[in-house]
C-alpha atoms as a PDB file:
ATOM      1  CA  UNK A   1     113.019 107.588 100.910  1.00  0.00           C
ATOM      2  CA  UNK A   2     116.202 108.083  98.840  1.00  0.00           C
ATOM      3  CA  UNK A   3     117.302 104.230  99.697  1.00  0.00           C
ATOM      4  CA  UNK A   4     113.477 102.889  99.216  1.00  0.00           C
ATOM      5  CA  UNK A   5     113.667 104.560  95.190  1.00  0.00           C
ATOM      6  CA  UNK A   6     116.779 103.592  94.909  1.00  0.00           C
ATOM      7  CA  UNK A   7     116.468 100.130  95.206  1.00  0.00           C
ATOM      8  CA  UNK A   8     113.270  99.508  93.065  1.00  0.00           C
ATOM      9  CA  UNK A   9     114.588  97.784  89.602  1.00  0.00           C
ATOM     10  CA  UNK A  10     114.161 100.373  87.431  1.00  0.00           C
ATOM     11  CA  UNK A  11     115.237  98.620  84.505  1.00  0.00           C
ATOM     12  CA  UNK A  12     112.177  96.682  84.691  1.00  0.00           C
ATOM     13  CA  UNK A  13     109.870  99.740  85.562  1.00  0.00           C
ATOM     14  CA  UNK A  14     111.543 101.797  82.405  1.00  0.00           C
ATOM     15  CA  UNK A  15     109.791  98.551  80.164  1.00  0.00           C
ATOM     16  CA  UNK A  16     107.151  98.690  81.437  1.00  0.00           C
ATOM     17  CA  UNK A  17     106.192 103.142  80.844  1.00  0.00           C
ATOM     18  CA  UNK A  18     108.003 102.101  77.116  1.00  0.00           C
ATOM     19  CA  UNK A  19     105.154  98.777  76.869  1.00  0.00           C
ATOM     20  CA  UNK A  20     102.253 100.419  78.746  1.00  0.00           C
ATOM     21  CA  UNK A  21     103.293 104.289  79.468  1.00  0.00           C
ATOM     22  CA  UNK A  22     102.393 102.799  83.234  1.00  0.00           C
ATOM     23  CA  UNK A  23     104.392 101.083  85.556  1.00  0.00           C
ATOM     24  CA  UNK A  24     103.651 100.368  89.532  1.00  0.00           C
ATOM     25  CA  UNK A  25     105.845  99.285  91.902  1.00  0.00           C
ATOM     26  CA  UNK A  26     105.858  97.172  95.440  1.00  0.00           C
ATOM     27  CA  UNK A  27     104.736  99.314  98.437  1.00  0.00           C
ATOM     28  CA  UNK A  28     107.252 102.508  98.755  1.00  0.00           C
ATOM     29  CA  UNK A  29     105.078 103.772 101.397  1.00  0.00           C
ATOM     30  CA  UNK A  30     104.330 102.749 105.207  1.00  0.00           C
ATOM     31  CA  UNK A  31     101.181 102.153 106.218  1.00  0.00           C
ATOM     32  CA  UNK A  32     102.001 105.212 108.941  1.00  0.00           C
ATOM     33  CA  UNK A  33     103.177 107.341 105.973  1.00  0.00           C
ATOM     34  CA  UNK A  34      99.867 106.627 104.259  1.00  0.00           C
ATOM     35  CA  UNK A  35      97.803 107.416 107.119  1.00  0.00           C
ATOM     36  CA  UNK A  36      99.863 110.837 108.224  1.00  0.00           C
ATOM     37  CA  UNK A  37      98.898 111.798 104.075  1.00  0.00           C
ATOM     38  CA  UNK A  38      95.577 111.432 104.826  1.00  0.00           C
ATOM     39  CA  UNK A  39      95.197 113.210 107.838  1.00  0.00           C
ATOM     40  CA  UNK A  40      96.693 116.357 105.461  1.00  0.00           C
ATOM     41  CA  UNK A  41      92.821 116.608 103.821  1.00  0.00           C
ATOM     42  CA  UNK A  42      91.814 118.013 107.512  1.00  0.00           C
ATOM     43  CA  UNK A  43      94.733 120.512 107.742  1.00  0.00           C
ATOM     44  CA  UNK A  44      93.408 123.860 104.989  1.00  0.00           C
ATOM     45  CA  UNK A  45      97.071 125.225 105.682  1.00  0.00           C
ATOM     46  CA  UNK A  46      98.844 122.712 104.326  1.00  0.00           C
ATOM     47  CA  UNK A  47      97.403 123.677 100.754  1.00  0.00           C
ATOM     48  CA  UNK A  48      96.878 126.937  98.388  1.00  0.00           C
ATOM     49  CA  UNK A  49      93.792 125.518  96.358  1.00  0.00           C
ATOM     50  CA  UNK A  50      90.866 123.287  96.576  1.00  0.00           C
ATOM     51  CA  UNK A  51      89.233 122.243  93.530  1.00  0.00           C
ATOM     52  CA  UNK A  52      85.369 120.383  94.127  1.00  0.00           C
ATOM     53  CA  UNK A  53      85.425 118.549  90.604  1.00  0.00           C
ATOM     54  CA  UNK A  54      82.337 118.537  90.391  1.00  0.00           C
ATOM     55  CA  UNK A  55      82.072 122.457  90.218  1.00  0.00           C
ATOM     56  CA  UNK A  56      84.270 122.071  86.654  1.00  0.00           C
ATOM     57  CA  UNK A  57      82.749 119.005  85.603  1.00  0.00           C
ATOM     58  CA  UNK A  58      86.236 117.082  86.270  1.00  0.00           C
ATOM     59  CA  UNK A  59      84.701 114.661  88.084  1.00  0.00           C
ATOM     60  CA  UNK A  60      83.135 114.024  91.344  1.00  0.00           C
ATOM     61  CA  UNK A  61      85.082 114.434  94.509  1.00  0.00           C
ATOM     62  CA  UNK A  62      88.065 117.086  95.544  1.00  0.00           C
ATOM     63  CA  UNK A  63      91.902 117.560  95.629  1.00  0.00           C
ATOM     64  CA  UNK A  64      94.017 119.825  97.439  1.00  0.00           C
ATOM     65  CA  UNK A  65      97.409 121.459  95.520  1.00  0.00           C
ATOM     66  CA  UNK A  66      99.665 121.781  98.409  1.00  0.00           C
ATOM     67  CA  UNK A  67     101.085 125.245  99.437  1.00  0.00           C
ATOM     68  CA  UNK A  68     104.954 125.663  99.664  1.00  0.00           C
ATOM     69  CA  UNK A  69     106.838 124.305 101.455  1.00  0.00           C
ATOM     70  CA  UNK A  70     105.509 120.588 100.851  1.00  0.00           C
ATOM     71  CA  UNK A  71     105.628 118.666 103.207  1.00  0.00           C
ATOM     72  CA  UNK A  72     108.963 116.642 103.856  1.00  0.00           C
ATOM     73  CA  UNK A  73     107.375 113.192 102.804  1.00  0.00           C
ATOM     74  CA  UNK A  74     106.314 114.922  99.503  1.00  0.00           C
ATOM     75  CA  UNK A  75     108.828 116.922  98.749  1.00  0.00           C
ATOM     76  CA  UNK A  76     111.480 113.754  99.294  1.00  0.00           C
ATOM     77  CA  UNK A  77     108.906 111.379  96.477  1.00  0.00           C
ATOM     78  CA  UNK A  78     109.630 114.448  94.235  1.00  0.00           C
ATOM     79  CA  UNK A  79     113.372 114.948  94.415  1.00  0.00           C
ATOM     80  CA  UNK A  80     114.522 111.311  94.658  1.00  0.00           C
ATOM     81  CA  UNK A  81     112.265 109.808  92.201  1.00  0.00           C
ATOM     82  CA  UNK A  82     112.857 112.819  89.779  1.00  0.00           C
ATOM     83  CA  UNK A  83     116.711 110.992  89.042  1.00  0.00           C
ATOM     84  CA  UNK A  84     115.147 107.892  88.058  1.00  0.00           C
ATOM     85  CA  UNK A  85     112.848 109.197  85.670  1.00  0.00           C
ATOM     86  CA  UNK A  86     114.708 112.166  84.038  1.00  0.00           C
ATOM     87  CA  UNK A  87     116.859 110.028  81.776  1.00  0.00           C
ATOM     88  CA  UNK A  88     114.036 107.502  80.526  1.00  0.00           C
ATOM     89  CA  UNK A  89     112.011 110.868  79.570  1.00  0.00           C
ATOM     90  CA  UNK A  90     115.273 111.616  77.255  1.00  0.00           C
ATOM     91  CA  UNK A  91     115.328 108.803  75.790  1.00  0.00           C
ATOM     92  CA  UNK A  92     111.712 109.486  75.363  1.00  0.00           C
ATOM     93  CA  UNK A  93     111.957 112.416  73.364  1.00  0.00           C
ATOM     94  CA  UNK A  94     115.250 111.242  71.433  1.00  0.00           C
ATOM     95  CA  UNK A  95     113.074 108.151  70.483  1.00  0.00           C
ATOM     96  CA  UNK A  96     110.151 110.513  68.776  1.00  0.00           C
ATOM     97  CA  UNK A  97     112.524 112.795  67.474  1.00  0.00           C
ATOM     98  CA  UNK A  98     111.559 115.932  70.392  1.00  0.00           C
ATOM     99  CA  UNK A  99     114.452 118.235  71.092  1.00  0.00           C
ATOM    100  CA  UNK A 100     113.286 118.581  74.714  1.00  0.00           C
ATOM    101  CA  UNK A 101     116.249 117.195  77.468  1.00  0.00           C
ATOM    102  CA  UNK A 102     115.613 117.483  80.788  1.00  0.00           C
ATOM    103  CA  UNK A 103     118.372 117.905  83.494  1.00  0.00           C
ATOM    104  CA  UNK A 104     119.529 115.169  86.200  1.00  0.00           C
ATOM    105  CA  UNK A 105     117.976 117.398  89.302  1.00  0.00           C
ATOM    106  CA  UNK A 106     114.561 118.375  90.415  1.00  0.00           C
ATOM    107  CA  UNK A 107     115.782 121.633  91.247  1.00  0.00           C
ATOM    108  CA  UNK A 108     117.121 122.727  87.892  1.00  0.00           C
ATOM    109  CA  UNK A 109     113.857 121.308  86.015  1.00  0.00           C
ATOM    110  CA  UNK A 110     111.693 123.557  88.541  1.00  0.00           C
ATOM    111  CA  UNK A 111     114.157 126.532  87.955  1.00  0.00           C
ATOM    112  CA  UNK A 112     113.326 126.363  84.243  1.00  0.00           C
ATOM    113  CA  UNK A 113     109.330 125.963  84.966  1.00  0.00           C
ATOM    114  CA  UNK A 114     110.264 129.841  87.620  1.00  0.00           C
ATOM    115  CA  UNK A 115     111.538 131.131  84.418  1.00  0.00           C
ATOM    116  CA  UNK A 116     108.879 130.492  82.375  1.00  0.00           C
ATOM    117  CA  UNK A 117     106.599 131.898  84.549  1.00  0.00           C
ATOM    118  CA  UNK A 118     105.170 128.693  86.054  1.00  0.00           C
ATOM    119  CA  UNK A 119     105.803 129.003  89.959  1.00  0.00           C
ATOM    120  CA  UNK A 120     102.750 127.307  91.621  1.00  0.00           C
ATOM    121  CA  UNK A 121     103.902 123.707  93.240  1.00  0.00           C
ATOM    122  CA  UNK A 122     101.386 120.630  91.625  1.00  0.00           C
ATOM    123  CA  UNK A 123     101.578 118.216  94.453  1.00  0.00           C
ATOM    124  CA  UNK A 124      98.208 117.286  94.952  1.00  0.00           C
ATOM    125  CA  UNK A 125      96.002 115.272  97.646  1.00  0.00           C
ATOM    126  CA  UNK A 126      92.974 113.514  95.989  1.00  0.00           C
ATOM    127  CA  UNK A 127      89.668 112.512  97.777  1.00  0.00           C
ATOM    128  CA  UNK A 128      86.857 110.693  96.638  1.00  0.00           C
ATOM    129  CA  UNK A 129      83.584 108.937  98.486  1.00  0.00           C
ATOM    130  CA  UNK A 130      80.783 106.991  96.783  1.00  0.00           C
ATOM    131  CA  UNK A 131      80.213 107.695  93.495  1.00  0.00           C
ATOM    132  CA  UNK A 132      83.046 109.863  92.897  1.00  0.00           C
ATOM    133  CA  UNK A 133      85.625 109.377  89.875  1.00  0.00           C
ATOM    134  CA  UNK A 134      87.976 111.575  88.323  1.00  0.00           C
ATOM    135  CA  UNK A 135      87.256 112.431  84.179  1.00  0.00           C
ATOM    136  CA  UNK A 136      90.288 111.219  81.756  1.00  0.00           C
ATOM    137  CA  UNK A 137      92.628 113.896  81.029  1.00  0.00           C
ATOM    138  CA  UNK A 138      95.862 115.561  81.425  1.00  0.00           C
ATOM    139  CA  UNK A 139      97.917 117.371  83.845  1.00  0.00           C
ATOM    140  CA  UNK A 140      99.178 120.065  82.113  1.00  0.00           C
ATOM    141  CA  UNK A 141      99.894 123.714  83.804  1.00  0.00           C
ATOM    142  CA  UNK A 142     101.799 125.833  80.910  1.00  0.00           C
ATOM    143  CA  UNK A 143     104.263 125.481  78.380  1.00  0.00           C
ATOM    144  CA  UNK A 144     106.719 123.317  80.458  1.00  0.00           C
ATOM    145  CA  UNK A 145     105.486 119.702  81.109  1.00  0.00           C
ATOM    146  CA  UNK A 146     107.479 116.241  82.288  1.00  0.00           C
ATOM    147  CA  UNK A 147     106.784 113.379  80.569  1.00  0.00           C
ATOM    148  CA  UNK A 148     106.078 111.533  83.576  1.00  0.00           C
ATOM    149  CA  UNK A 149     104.110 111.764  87.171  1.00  0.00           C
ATOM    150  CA  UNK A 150     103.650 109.696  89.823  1.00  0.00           C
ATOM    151  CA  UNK A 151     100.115 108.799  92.006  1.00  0.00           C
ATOM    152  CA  UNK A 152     100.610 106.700  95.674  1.00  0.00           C
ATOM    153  CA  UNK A 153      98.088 104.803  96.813  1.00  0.00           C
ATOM    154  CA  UNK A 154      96.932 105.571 100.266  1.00  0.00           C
ATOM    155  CA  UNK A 155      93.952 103.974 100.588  1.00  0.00           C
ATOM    156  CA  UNK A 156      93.633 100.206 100.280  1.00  0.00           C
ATOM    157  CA  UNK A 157      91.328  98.247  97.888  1.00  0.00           C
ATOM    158  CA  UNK A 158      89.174  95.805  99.360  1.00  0.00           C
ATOM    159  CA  UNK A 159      88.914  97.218 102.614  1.00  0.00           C
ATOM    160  CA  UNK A 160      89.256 100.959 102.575  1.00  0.00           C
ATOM    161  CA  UNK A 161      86.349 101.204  99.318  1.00  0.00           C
ATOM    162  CA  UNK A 162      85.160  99.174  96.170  1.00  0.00           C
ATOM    163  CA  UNK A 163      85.456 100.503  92.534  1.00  0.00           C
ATOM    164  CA  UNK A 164      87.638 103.294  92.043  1.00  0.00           C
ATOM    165  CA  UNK A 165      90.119 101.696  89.718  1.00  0.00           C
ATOM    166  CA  UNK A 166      92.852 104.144  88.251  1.00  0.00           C
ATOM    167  CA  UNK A 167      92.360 104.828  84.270  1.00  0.00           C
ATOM    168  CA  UNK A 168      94.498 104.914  81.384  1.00  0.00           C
ATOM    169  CA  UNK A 169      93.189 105.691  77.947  1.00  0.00           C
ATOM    170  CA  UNK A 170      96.025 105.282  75.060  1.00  0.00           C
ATOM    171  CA  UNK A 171      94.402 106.908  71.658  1.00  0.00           C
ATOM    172  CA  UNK A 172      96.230 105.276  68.642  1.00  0.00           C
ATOM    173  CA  UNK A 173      96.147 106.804  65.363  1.00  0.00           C
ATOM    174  CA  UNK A 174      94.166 105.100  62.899  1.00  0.00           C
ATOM    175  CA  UNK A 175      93.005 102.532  65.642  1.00  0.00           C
ATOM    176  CA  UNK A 176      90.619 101.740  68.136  1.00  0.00           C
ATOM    177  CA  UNK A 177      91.687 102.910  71.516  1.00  0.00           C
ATOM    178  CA  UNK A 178      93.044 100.896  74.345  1.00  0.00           C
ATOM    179  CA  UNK A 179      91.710 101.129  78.174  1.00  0.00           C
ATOM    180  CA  UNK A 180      93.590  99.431  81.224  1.00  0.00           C
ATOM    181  CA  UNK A 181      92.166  99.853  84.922  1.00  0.00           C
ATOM    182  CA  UNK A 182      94.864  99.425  87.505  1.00  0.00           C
ATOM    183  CA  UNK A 183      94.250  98.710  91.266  1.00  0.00           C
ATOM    184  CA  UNK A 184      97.130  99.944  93.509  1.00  0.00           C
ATOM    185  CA  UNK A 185      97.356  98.389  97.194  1.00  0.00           C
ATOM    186  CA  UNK A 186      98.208 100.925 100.222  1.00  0.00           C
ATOM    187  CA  UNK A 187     102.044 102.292  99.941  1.00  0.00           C
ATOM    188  CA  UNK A 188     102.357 101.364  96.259  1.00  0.00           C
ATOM    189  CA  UNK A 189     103.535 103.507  93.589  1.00  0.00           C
ATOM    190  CA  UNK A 190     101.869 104.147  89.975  1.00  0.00           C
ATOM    191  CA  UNK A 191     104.430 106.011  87.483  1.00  0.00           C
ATOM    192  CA  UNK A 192     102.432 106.795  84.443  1.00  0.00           C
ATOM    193  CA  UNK A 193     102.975 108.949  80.752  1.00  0.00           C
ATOM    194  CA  UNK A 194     101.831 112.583  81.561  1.00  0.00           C
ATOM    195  CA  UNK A 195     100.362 113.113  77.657  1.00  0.00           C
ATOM    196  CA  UNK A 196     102.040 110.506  75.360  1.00  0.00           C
ATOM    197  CA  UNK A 197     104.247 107.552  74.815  1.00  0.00           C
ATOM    198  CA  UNK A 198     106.584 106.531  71.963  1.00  0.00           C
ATOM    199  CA  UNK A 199     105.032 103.652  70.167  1.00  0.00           C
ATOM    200  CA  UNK A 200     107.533 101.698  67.512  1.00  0.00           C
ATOM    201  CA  UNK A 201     106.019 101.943  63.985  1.00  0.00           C
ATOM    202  CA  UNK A 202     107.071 100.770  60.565  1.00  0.00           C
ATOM    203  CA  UNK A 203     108.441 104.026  59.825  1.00  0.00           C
ATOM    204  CA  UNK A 204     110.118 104.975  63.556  1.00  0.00           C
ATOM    205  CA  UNK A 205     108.576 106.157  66.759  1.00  0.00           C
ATOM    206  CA  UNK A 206     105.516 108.409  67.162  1.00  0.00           C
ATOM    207  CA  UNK A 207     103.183 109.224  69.626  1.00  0.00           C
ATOM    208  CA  UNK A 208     100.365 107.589  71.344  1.00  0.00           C
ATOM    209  CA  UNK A 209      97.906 110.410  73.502  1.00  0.00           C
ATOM    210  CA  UNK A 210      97.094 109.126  77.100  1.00  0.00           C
ATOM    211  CA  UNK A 211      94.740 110.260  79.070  1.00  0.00           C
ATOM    212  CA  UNK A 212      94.606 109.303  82.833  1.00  0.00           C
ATOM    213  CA  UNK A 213      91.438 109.228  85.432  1.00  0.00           C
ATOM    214  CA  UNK A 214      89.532 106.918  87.890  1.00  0.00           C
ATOM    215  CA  UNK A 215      86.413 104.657  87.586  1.00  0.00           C
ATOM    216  CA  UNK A 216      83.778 105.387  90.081  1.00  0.00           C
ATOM    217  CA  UNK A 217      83.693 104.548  93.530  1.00  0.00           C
ATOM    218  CA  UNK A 218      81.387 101.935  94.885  1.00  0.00           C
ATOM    219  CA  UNK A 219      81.925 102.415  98.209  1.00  0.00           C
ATOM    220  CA  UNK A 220      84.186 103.333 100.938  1.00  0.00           C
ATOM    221  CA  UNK A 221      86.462 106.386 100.991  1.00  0.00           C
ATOM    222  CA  UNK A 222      89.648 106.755  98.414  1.00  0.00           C
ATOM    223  CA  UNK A 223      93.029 108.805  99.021  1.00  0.00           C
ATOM    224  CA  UNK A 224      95.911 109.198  96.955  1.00  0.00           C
ATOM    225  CA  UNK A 225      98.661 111.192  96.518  1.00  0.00           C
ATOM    226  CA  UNK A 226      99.801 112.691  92.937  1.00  0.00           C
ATOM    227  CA  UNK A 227     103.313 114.102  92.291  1.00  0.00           C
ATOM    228  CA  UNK A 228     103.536 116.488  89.241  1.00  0.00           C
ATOM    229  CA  UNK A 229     107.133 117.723  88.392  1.00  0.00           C
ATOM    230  CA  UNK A 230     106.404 120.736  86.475  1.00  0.00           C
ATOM    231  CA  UNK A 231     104.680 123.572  88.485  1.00  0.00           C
ATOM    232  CA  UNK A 232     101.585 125.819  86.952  1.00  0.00           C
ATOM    233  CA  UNK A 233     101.415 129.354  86.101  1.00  0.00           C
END
């Protein structure tokens, strides 16, 4: 997994999250690895929490936060694309004048989030049939957030289900607001903004809110797989 991250062009992706606080990348994934993921929605021990969305009027379908230890496939996405992003989320926050840095490793990130009282692992395994979407919003958990997150596709468009685009919402101040729907094939890889990007005005950088969530299913059955750096309280 290390090698497969590694050798995406990141320069290239890193435009992109600055153009469209989204960027997706060729098929990381095997088609194996993608079906072994969704086998996980069978397997309760794998996880600590269910969520039915529509229960809290997220949505319509369920996900799964995984239980520790994640499993290695998941916990491997997490700690070798965490590198990549951590310096793009500096210059991030240097560019809109935020004091937050955030360190080179996984592991020290998620020792700050233990310290702040945010322990719970985010991993997440997302299911949705007919009908089912997924509200816009934001994946925060406490005070401690990363700028960035990742969802794999698992499923594939076309012949796995219909519809089900994935959502991005950019809210600009004193402007209309901006939608894009994204399609992501089997084994691809969708980095996206967690709550904002820096957006180059007259007068410097400031913030554009995102919001993130997925157009209803048609038909057909939908998996993915969301990594979330920053753990929940």
């Amino acid at each position: 997994m290390r090698q497969r991250l590694e050798g995406l062009d990141w320069k290239t992706l890193e435009a992109e999250l600055w153009r469209d606080g989204a960027a997706k990348t060729p098929p990381v994934l095997t088609a194996r690895e993608c079906t072994e993921a969704i086998q996980w929605h069978r397997e309760p021990q794998r996880f600590r929490s269910h969520i039915d969305m529509a229960r809290f009027r997220f949505g319509v379908g369920d996900y799964h936060y995984f239980a520790d230890p994640l499993p290695p496939l998941v916990s491997e996405l997490s700690e070798h694309a965490y590198p990549h992003l951590a310096p793009i989320a500096n210059r991030w926050m240097e560019a809109i004048g935020m004091p937050d840095r955030y360190p080179p490793r996984l592991a020290e990130f998620l020792n700050r989030c233990h310290r702040a009282g945010q322990k719970k692992p985010t991993p997440l395994l997302l299911h949705y049939e007919p009908g089912g979407y997924n509200c816009l919003h934001q994946d925060l958990y406490g005070a401690l957030a990363f700028p960035f997150q990742m969802v794999c596709f698992l499923s594939e468009p076309g012949r796995d289900y219909h519809g089900g685009e994935f959502l991005l919402l950019e809210q600009r101040p004193r402007a209309q607001s901006i939608g894009r729907a994204i399609a992501g094939k089997q084994g691809e890889i969708l980095l996206f903004t967690t709550r904002y990007k820096p957006v180059e005005g007259a007068r410097g950088y400031y913030r554009a809110n995102i919001k993130h969530g997925v157009s209803p299913l048609h038909s057909g059955t939908r998996f993915t797989l969301g990594i979330i750096f920053h753990d929940a309280k």
